[in-house]
PDB file of N, CA and C in Angstrom:
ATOM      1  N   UNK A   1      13.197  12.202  37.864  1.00  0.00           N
ATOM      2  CA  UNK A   1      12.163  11.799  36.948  1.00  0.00           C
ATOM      3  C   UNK A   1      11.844  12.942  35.992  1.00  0.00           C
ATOM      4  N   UNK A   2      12.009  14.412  36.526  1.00  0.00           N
ATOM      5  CA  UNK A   2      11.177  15.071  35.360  1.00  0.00           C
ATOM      6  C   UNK A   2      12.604  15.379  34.768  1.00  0.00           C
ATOM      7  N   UNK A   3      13.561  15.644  34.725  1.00  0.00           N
ATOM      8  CA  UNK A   3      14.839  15.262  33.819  1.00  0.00           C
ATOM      9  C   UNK A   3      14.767  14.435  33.063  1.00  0.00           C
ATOM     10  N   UNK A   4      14.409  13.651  33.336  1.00  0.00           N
ATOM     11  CA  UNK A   4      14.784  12.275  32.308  1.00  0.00           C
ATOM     12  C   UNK A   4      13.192  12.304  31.418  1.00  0.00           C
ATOM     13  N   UNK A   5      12.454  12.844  32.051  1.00  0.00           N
ATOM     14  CA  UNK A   5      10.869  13.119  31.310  1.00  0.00           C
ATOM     15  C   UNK A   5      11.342  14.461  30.211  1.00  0.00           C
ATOM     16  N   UNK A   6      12.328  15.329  30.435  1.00  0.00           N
ATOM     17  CA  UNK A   6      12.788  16.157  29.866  1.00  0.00           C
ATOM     18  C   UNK A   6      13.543  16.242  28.400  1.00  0.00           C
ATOM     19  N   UNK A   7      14.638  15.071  29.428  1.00  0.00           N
ATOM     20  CA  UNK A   7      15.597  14.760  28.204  1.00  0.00           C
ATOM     21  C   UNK A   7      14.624  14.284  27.152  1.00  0.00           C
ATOM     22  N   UNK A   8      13.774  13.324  26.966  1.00  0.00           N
ATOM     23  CA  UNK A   8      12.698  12.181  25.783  1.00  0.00           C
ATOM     24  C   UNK A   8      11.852  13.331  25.358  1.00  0.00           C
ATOM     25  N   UNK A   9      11.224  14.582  26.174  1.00  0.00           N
ATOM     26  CA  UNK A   9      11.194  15.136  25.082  1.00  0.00           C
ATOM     27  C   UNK A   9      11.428  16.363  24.173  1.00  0.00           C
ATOM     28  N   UNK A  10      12.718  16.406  24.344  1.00  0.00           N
ATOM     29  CA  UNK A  10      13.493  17.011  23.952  1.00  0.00           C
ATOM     30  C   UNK A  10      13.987  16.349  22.284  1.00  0.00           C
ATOM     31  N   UNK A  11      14.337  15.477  22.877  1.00  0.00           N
ATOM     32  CA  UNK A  11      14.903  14.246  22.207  1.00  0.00           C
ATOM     33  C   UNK A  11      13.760  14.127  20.753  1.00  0.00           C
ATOM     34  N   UNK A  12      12.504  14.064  21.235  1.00  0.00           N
ATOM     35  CA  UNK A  12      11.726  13.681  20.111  1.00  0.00           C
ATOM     36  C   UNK A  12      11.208  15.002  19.923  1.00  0.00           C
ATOM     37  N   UNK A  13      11.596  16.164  20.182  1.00  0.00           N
ATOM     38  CA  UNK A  13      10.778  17.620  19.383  1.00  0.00           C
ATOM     39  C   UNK A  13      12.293  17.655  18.078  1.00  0.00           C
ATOM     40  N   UNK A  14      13.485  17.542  18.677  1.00  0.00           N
ATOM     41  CA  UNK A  14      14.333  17.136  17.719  1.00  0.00           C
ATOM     42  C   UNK A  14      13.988  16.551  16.374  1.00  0.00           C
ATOM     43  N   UNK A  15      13.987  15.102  16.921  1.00  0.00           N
ATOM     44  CA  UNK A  15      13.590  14.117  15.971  1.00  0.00           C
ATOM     45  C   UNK A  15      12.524  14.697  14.955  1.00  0.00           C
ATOM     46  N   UNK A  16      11.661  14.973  15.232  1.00  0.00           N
ATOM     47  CA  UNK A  16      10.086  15.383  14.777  1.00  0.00           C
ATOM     48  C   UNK A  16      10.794  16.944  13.551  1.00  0.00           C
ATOM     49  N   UNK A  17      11.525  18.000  14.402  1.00  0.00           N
ATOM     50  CA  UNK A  17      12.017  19.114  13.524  1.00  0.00           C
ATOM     51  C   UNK A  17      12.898  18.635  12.502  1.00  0.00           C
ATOM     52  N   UNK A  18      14.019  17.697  12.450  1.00  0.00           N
ATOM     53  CA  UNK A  18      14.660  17.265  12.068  1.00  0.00           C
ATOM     54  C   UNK A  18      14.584  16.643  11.026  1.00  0.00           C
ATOM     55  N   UNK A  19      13.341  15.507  11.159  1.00  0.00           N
ATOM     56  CA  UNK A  19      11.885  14.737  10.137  1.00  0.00           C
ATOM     57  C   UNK A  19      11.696  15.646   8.810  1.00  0.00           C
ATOM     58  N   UNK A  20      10.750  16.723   9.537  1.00  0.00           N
ATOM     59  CA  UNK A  20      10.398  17.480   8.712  1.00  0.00           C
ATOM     60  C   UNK A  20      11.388  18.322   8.040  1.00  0.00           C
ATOM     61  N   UNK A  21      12.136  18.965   8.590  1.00  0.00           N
ATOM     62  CA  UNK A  21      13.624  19.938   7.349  1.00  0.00           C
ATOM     63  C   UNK A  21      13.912  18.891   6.789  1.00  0.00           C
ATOM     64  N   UNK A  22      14.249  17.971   6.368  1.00  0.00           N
ATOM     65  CA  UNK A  22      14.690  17.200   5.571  1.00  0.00           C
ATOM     66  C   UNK A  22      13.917  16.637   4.720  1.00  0.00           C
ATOM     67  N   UNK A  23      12.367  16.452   5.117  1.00  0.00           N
ATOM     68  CA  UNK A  23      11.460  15.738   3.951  1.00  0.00           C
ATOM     69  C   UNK A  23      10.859  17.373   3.192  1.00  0.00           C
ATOM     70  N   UNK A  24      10.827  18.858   4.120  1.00  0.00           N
ATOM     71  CA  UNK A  24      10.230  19.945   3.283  1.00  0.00           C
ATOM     72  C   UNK A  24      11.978  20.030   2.307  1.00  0.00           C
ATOM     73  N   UNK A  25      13.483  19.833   2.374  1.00  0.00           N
ATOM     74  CA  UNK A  25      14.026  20.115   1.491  1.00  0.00           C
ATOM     75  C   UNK A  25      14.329  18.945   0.241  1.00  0.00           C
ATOM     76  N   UNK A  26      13.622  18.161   0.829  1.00  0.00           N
ATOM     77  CA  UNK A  26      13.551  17.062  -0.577  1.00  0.00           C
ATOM     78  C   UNK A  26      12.304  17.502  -1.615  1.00  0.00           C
ATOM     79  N   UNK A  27      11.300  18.100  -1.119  1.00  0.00           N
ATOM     80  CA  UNK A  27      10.469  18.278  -1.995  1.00  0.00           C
ATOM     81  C   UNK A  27      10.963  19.159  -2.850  1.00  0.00           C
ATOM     82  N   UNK A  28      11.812  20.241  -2.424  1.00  0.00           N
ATOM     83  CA  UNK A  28      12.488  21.410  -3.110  1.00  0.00           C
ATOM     84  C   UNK A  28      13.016  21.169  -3.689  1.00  0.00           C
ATOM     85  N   UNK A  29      14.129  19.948  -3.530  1.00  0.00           N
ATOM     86  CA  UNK A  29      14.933  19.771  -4.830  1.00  0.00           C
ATOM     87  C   UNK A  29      14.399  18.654  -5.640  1.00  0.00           C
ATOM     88  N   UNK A  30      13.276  18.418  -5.685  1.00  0.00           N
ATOM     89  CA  UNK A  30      13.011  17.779  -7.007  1.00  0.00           C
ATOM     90  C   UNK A  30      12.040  18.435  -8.002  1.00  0.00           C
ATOM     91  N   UNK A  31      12.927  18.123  -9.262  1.00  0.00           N
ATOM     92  CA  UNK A  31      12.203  19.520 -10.318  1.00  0.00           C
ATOM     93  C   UNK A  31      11.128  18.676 -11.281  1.00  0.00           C
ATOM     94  N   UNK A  32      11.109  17.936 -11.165  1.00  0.00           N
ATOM     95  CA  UNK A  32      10.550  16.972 -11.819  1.00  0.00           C
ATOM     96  C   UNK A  32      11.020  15.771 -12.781  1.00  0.00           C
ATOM     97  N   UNK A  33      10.165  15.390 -13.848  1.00  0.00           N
ATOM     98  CA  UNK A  33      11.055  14.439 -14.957  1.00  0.00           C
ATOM     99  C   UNK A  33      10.130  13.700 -15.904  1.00  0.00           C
ATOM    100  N   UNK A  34      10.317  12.676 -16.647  1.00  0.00           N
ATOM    101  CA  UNK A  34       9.583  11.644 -17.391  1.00  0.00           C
ATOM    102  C   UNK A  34      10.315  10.502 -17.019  1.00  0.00           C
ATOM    103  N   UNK A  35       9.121   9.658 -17.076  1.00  0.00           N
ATOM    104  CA  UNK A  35       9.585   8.483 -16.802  1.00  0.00           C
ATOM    105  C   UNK A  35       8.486   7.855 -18.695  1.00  0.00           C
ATOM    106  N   UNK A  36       9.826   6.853 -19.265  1.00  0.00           N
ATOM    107  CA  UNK A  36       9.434   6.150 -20.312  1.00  0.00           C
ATOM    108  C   UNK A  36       9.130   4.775 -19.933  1.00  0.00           C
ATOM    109  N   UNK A  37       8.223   4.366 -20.109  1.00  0.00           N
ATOM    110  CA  UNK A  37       7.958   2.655 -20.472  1.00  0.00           C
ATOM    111  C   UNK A  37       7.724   2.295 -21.885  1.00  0.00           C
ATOM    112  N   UNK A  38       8.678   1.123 -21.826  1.00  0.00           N
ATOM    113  CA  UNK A  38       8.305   0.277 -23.067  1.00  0.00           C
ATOM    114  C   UNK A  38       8.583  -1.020 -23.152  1.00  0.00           C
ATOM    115  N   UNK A  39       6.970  -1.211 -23.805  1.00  0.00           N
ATOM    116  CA  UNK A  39       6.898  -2.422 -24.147  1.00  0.00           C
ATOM    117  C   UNK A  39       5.187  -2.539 -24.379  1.00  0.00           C
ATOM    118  N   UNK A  40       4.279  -3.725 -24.306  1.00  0.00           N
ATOM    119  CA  UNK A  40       2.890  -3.769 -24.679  1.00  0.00           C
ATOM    120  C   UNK A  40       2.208  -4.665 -23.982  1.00  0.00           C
ATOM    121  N   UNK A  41       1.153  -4.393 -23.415  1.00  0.00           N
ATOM    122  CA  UNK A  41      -0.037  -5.146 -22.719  1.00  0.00           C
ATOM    123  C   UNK A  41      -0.642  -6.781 -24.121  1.00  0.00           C
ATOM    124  N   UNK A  42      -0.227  -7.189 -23.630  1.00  0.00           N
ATOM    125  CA  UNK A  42      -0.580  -8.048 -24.927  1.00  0.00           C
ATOM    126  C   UNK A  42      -1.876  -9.009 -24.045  1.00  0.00           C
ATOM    127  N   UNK A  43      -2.289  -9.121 -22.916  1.00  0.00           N
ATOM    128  CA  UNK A  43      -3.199  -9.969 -22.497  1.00  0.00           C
ATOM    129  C   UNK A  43      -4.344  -8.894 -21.672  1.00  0.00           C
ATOM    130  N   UNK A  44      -5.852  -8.493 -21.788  1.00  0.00           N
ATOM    131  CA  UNK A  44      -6.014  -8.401 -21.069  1.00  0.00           C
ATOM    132  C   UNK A  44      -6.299  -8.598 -19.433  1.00  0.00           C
ATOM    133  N   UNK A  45      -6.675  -8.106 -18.405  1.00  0.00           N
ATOM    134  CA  UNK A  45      -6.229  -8.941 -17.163  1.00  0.00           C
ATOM    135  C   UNK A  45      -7.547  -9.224 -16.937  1.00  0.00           C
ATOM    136  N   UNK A  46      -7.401 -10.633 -15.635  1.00  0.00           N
ATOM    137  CA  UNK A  46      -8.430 -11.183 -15.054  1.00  0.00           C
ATOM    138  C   UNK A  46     -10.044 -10.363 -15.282  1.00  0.00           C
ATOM    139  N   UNK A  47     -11.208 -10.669 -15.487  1.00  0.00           N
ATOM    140  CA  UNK A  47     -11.984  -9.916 -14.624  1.00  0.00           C
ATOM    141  C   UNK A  47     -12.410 -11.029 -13.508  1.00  0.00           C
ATOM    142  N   UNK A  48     -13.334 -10.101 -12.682  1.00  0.00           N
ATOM    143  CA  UNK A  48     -13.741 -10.883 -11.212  1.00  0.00           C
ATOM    144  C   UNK A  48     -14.864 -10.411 -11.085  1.00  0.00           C
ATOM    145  N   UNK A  49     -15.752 -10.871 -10.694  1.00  0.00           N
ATOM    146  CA  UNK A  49     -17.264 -10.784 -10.457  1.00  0.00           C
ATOM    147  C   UNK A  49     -17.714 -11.506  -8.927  1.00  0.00           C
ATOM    148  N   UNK A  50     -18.501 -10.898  -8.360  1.00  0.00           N
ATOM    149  CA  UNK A  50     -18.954 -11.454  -6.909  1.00  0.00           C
ATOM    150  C   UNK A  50     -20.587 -11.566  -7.631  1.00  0.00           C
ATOM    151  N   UNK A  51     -21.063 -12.738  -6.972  1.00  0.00           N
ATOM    152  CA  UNK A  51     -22.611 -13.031  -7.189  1.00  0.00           C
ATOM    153  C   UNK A  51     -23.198 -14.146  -6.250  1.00  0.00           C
ATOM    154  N   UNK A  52     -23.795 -13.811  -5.566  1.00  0.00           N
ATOM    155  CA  UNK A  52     -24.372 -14.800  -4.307  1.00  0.00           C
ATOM    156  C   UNK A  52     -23.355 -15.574  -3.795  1.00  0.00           C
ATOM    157  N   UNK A  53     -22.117 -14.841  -3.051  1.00  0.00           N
ATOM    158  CA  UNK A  53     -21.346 -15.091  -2.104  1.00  0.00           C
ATOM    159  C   UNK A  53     -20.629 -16.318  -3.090  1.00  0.00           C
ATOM    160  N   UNK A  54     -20.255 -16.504  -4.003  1.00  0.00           N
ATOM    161  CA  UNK A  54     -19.413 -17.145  -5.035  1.00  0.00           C
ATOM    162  C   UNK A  54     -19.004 -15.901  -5.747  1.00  0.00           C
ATOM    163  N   UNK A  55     -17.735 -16.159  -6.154  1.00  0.00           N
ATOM    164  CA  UNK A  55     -16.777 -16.040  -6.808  1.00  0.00           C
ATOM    165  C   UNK A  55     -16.393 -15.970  -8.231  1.00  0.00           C
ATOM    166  N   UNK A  56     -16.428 -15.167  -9.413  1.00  0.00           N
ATOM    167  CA  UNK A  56     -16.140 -15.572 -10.928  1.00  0.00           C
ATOM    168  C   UNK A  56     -15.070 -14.923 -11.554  1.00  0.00           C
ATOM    169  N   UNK A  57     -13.856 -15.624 -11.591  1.00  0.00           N
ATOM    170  CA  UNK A  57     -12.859 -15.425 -12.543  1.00  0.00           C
ATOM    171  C   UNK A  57     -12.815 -15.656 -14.045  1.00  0.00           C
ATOM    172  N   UNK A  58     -12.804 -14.700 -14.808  1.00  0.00           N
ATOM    173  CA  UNK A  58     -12.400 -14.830 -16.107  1.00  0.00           C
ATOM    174  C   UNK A  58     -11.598 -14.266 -16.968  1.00  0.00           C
ATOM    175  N   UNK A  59     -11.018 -14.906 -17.325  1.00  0.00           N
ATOM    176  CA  UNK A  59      -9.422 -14.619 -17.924  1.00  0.00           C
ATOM    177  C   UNK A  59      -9.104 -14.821 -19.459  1.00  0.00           C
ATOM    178  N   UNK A  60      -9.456 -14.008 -20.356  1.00  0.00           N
ATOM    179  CA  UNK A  60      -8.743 -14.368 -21.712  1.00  0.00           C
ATOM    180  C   UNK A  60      -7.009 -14.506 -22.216  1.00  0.00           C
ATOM    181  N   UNK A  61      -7.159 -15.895 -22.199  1.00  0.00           N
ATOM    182  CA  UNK A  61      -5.470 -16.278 -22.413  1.00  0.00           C
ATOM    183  C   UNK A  61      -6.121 -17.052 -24.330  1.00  0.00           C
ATOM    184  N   UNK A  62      -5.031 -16.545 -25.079  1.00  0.00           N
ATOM    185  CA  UNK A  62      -4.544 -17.082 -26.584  1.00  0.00           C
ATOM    186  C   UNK A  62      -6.293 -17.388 -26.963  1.00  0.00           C
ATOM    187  N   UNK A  63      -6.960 -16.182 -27.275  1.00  0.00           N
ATOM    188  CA  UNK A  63      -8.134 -15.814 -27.634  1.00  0.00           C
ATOM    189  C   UNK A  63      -9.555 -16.685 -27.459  1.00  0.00           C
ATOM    190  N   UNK A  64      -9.056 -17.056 -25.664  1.00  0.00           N
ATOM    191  CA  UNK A  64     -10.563 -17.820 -25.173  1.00  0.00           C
ATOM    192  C   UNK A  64     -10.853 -17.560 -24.146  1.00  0.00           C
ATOM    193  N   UNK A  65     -11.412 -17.373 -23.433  1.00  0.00           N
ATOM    194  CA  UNK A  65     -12.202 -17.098 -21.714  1.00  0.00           C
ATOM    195  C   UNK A  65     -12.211 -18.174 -21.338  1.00  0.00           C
ATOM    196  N   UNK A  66     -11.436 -18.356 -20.218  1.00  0.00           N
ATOM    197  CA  UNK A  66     -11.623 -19.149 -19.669  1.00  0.00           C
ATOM    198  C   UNK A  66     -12.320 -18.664 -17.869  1.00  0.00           C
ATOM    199  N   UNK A  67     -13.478 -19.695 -17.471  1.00  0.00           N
ATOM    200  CA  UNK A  67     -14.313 -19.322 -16.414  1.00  0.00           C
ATOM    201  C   UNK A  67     -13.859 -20.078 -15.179  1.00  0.00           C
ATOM    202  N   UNK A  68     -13.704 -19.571 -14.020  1.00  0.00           N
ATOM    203  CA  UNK A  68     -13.712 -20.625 -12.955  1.00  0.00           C
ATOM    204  C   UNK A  68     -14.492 -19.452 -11.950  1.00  0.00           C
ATOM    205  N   UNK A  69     -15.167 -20.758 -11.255  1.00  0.00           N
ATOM    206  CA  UNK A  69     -16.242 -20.291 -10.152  1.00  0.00           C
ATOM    207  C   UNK A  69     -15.707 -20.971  -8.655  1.00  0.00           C
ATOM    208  N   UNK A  70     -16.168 -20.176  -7.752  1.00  0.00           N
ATOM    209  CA  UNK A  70     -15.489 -20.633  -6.017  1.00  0.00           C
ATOM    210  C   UNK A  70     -15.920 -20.234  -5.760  1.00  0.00           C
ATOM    211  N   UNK A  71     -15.715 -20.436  -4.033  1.00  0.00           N
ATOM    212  CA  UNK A  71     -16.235 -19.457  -2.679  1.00  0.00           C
ATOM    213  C   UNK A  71     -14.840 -19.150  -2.381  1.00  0.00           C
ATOM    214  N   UNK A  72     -15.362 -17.863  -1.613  1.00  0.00           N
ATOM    215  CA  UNK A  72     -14.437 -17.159  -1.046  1.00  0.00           C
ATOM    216  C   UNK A  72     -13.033 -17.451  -0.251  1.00  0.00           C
ATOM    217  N   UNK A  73     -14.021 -18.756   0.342  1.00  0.00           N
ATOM    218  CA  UNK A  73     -12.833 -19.937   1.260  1.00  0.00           C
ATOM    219  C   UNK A  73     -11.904 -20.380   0.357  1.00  0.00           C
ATOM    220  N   UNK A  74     -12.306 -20.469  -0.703  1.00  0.00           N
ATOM    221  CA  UNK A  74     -11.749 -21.528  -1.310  1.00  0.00           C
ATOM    222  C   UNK A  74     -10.558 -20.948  -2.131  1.00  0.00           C
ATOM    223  N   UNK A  75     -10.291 -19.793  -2.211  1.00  0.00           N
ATOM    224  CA  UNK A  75      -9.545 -19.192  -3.219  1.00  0.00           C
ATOM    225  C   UNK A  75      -8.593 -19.617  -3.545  1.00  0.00           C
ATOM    226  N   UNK A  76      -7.455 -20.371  -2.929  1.00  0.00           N
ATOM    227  CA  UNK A  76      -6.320 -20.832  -2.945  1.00  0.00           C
ATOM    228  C   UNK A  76      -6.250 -22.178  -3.477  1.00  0.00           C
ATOM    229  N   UNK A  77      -7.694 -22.524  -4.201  1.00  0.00           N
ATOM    230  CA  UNK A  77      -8.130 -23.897  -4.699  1.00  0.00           C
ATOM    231  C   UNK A  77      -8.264 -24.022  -5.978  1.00  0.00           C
ATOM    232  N   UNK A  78      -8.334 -22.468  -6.603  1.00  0.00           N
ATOM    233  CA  UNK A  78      -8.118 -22.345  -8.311  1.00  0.00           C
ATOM    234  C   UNK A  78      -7.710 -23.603  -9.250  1.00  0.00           C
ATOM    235  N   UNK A  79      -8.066 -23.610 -10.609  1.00  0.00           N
ATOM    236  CA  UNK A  79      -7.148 -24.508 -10.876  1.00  0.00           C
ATOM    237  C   UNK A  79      -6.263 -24.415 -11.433  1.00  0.00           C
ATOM    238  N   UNK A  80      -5.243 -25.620 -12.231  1.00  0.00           N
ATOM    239  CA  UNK A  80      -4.111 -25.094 -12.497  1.00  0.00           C
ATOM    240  C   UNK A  80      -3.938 -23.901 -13.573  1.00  0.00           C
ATOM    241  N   UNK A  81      -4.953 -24.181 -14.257  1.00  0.00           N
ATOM    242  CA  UNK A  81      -4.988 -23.331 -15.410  1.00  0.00           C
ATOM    243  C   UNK A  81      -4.819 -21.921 -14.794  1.00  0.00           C
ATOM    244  N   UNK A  82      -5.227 -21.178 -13.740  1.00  0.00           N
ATOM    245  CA  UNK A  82      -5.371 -19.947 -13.079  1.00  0.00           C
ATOM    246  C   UNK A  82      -4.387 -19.915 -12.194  1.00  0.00           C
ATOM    247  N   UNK A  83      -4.148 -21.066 -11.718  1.00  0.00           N
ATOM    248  CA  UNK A  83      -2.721 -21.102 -11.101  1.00  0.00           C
ATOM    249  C   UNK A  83      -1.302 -20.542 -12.016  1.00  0.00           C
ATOM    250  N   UNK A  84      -1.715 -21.365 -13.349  1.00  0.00           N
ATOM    251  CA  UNK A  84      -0.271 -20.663 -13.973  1.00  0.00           C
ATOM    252  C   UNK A  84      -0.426 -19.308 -14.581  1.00  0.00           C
ATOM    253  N   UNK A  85      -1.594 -18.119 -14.841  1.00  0.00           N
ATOM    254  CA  UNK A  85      -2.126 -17.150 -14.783  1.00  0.00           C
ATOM    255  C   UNK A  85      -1.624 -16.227 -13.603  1.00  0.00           C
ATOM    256  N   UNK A  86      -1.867 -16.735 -12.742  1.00  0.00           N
ATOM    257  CA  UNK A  86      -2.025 -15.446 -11.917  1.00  0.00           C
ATOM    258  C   UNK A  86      -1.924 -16.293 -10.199  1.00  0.00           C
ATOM    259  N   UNK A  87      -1.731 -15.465  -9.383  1.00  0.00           N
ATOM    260  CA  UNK A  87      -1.437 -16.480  -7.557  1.00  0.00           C
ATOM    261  C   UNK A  87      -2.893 -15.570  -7.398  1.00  0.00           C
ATOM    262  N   UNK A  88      -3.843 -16.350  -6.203  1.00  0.00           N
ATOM    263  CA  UNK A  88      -4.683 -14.865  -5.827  1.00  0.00           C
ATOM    264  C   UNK A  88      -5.202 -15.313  -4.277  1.00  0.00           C
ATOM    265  N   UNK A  89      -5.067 -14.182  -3.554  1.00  0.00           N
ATOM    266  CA  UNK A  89      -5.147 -14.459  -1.907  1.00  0.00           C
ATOM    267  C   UNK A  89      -6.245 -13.742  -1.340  1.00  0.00           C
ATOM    268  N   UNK A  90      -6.224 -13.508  -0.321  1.00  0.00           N
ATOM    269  CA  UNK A  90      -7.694 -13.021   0.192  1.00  0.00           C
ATOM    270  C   UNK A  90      -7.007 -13.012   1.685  1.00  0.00           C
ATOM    271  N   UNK A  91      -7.666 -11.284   2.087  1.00  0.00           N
ATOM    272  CA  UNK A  91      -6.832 -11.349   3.138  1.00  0.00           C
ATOM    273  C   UNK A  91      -8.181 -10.482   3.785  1.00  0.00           C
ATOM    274  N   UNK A  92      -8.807 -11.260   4.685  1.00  0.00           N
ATOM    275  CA  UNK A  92      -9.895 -10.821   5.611  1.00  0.00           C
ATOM    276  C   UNK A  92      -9.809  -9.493   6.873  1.00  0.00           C
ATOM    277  N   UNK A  93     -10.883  -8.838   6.690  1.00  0.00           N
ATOM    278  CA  UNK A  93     -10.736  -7.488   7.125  1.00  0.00           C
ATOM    279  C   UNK A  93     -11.117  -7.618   8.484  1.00  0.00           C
ATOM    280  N   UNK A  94     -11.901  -8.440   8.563  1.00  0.00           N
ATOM    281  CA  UNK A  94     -12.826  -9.015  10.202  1.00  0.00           C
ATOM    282  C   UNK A  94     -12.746  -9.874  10.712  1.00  0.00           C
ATOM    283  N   UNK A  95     -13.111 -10.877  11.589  1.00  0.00           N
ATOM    284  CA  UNK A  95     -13.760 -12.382  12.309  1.00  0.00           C
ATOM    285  C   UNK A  95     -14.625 -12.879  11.397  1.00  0.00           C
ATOM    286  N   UNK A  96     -15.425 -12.172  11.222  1.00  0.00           N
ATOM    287  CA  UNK A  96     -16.627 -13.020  10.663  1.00  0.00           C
ATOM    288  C   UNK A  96     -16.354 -13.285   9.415  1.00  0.00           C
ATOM    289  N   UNK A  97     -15.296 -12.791   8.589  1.00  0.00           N
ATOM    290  CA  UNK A  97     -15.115 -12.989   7.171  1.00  0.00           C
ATOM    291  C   UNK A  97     -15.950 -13.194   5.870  1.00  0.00           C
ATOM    292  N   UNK A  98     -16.550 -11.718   6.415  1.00  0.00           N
ATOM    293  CA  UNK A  98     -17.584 -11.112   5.574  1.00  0.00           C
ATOM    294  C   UNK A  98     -17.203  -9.483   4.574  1.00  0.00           C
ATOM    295  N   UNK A  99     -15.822  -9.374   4.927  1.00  0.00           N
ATOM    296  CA  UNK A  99     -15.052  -7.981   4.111  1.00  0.00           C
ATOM    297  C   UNK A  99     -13.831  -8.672   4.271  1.00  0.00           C
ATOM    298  N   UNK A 100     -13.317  -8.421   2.633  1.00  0.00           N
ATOM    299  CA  UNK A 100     -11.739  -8.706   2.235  1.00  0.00           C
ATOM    300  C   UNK A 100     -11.303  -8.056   1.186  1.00  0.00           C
ATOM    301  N   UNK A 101      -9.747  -8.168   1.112  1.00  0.00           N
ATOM    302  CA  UNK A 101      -9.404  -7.403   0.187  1.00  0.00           C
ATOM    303  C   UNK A 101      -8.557  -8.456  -1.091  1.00  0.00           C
ATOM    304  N   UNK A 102      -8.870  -8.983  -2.091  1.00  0.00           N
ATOM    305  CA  UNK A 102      -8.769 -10.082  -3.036  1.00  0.00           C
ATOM    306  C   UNK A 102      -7.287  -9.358  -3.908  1.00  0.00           C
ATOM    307  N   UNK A 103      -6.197 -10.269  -3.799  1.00  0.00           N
ATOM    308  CA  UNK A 103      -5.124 -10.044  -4.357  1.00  0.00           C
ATOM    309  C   UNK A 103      -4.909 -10.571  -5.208  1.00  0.00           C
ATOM    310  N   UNK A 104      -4.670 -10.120  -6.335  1.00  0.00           N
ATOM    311  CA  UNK A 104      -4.324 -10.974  -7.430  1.00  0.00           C
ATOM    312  C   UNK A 104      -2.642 -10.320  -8.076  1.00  0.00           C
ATOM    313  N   UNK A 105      -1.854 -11.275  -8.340  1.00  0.00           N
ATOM    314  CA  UNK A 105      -0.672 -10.845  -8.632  1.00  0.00           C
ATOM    315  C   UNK A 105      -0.605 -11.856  -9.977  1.00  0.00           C
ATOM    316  N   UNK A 106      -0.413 -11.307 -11.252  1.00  0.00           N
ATOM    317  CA  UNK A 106      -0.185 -12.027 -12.137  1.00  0.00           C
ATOM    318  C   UNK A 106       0.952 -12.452 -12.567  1.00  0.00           C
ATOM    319  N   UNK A 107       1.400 -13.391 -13.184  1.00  0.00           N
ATOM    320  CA  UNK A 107       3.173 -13.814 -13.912  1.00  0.00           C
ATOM    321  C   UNK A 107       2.946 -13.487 -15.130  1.00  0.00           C
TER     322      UNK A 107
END
């Protein structure tokens, strides 16, 4: 037993030294760089507002606001108009589903 308790950790002081020389010589060899983007924000994005446990999305698409209101439950109930905007999920932190973290991924 203490052999074989030996060998594992052996095995993982390895692993662990091994980890690290290789992630401290990656930092070394990178010297830096630029990264270019192009292209243009042409829409601004969603805003979102919380106000007495409802919900307010508003979204300027082709120079109008458009408003939609929900509960929290309901998020996945948007309508289409926000549907073809943007997907948006809600992924609860607790039981009681009183803390979340609101995803919005736009197309």
């Amino acid at each position: 037993m203490f052999t074989s308790l030996s060998k594992n950790l052996l095995g993982l002081s390895l692993s662990v030294f091994a980890f690290f020389s290789v992630s401290s010589f990656a930092a070394h060899g990178s010297q830096g760089g630029v990264i270019h983007f192009v292209g243009q924000i042409v829409e601004p994005p969603c805003e979102v507002s919380s106000e007495q446990g409802r919900l307010e999305m508003s979204c300027e698409r082709d120079g109008r606001i458009q408003r939609h209101r929900f509960s929290p439950q309901r998020v996945s109930s948007a309508t289409q108009y926000f549907q073809q905007i943007a997907s948006v999920k809600m992924q609860y932190l607790n039981e009681r589903k009183n803390l979340a973290i609101m995803s919005i991924e736009y197309r």
